[in-house]
C-alpha atoms as a PDB file:
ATOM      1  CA  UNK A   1       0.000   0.000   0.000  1.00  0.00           C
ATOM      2  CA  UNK A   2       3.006   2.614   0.232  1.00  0.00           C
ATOM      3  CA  UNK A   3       6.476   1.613  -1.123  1.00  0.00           C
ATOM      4  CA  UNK A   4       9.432   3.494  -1.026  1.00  0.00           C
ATOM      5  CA  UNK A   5      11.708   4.184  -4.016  1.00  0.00           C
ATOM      6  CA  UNK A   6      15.055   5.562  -3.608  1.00  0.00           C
ATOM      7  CA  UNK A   7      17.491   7.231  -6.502  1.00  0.00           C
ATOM      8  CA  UNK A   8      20.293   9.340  -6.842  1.00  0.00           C
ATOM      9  CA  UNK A   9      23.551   7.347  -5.605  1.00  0.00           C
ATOM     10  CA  UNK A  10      26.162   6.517  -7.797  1.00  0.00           C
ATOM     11  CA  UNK A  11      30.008   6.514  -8.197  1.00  0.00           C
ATOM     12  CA  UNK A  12      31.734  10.224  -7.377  1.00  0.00           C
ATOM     13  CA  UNK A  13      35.171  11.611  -6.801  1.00  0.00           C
ATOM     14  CA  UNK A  14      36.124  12.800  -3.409  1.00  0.00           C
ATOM     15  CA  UNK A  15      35.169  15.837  -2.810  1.00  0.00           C
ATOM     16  CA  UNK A  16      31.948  15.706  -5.138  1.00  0.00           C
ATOM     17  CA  UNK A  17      28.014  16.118  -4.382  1.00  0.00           C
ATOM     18  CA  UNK A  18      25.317  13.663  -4.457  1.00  0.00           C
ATOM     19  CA  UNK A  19      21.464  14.416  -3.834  1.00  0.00           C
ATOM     20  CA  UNK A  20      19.231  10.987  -2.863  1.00  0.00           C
ATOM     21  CA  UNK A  21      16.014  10.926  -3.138  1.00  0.00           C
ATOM     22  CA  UNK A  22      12.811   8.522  -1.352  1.00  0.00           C
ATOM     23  CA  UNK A  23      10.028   8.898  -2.824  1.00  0.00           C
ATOM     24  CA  UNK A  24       7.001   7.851  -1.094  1.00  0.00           C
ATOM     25  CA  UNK A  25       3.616   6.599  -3.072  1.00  0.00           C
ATOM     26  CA  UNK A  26       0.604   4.881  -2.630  1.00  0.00           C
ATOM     27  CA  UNK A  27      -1.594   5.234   0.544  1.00  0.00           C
ATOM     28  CA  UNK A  28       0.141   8.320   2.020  1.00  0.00           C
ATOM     29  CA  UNK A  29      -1.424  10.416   4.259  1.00  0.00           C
ATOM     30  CA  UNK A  30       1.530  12.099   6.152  1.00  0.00           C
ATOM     31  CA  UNK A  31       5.327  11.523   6.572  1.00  0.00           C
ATOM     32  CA  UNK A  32       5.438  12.107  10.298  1.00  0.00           C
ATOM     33  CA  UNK A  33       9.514  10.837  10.218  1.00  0.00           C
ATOM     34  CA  UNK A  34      12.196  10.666   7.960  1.00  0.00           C
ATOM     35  CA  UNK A  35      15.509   8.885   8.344  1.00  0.00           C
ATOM     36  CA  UNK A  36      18.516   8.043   6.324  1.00  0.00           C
ATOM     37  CA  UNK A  37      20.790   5.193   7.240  1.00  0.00           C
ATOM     38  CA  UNK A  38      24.189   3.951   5.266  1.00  0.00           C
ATOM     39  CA  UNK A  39      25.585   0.547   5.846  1.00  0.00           C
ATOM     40  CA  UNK A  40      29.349   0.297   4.342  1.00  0.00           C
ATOM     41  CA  UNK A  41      30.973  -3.141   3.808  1.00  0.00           C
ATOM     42  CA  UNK A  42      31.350  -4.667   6.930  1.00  0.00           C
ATOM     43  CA  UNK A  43      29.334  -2.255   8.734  1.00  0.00           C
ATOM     44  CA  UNK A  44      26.584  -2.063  10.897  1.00  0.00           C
ATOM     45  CA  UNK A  45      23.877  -0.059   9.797  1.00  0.00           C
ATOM     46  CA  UNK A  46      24.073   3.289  11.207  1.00  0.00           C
ATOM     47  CA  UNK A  47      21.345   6.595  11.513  1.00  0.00           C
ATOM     48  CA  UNK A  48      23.206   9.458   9.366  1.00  0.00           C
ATOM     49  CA  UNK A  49      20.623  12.253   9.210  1.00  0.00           C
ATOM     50  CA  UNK A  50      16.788  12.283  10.541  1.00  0.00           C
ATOM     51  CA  UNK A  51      13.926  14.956  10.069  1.00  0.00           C
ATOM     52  CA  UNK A  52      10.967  15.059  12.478  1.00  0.00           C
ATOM     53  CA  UNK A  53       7.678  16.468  10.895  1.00  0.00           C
ATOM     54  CA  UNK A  54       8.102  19.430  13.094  1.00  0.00           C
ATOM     55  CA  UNK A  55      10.993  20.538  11.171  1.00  0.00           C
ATOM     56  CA  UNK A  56      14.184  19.068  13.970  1.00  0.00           C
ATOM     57  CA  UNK A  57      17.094  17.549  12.330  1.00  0.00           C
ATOM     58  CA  UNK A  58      19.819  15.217  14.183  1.00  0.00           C
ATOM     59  CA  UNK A  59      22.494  14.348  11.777  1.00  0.00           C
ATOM     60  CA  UNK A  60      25.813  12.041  13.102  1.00  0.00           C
ATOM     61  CA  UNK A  61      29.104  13.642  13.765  1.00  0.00           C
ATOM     62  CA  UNK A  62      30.464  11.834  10.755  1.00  0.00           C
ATOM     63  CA  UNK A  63      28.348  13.752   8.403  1.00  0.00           C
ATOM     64  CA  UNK A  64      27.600  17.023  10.132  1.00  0.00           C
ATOM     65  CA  UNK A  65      28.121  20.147   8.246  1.00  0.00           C
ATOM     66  CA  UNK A  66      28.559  18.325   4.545  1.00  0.00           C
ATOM     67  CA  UNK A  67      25.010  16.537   4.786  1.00  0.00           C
ATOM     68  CA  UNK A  68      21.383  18.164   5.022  1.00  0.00           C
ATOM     69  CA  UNK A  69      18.435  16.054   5.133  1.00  0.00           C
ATOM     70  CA  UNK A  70      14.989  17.948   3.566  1.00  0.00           C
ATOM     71  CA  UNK A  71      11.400  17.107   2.068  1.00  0.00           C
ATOM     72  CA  UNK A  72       9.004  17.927  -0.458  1.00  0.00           C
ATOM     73  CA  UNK A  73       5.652  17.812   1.250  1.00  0.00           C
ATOM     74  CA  UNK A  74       3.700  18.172  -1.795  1.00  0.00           C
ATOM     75  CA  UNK A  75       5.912  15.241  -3.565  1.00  0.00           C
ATOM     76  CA  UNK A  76       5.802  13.031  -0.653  1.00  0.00           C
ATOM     77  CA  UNK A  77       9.813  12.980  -1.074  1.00  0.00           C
ATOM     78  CA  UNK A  78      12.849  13.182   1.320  1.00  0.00           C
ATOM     79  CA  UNK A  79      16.325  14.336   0.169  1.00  0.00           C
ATOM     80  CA  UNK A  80      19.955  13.728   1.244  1.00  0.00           C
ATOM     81  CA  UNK A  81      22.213  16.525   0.083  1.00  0.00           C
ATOM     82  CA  UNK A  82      25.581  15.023   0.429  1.00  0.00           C
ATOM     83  CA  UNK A  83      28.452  17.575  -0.128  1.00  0.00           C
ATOM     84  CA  UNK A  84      32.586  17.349   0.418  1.00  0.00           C
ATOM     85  CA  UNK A  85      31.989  13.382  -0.237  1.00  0.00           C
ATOM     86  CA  UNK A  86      34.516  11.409   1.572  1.00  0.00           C
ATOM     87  CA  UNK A  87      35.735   7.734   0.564  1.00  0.00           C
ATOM     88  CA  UNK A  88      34.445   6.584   3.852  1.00  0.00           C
ATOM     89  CA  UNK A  89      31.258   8.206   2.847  1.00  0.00           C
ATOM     90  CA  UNK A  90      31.111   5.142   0.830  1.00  0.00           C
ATOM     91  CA  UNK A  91      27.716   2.656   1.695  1.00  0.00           C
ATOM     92  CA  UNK A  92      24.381   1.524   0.653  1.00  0.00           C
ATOM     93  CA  UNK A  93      21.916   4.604   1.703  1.00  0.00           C
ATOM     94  CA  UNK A  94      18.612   3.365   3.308  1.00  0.00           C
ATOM     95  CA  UNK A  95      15.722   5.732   3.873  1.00  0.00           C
ATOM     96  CA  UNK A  96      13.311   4.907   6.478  1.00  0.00           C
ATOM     97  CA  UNK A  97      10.202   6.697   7.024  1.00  0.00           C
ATOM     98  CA  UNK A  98       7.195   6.334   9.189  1.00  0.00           C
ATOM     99  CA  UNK A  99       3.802   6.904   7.600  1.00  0.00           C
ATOM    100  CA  UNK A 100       0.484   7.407   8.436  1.00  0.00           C
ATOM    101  CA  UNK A 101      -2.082   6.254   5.156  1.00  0.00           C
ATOM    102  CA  UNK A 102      -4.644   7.772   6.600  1.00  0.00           C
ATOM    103  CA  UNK A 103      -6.363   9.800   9.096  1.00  0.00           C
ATOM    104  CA  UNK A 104      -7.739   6.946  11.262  1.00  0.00           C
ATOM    105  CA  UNK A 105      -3.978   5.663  11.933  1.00  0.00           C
ATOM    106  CA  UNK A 106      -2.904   6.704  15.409  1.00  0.00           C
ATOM    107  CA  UNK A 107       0.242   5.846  14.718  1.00  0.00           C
ATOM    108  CA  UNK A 108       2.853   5.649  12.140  1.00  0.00           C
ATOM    109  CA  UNK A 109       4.152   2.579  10.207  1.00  0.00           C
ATOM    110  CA  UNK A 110       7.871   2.718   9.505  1.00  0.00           C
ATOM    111  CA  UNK A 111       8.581   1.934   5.690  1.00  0.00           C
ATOM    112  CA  UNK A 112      12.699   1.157   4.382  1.00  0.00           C
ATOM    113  CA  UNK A 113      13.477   2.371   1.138  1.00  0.00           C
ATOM    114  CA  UNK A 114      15.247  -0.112  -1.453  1.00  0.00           C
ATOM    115  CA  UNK A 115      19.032   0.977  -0.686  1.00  0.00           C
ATOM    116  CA  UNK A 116      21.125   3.089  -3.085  1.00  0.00           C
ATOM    117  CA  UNK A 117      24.956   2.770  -3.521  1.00  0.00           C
ATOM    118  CA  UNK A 118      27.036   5.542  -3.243  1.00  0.00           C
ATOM    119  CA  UNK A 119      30.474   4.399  -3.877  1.00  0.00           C
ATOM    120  CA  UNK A 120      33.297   7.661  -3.454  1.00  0.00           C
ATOM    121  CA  UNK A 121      36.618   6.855  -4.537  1.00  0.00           C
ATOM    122  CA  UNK A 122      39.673   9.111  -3.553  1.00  0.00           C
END
């Protein structure tokens, strides 16, 4: 009833800029939380950047200053401006968001986005 579809990774130079996207369809009524997550090879995965509906951001010390999470209400779409890419930037990006498809749902499902490699080499 709501998938997820994430785009924008790729293979960049250090240094370089990359802008995912999650695009959220289906039964969408609000996107009450919005997460980003990156898993590099033998990694656990970790939280990189959140947005709370009331506009709040967290983002890890890792990324702080070179990423900025934002959404497009009326696209149903989160963002991940990545800037000043690092090679240990490099990981499968994960969104996660938490949903609510419709007015009668007290409380939010969480839906994972496909995964999108970014791969930065130095």
């Amino acid at each position: 009833q709501v998938s997820l579809v994430e785009s924008g990774g790729g293979l960049v130079q250090a240094g370089e800029s990359l802008r995912l996207s999650c695009a959220a369809s289906g039964r969408v009524f609000s996107i009450n939380y919005m997460e980003w997550y990156r898993q590099g090879p033998g990694n656990q995965r970790e939280l990189v950047a959140s947005l709370t509906s009331g506009g709040d951001t967290y983002y890890a010390d890792s990324v702080k200053g070179r990423f900025t999470i934002s959404r497009d209400n009326a696209k149903n779409t989160v963002f991940l401006q990545m800037s000043s890419l690092k090679p240990e930037d490099t990981a499968v990006y994960y969104c996660n968001l938490r949903i609510r498809s419709s007015e009668y749902d007290l409380k939010p499902r969480a839906y994972w986005g496909q995964g999108t490699q970014v791969t930065v080499s130095s």
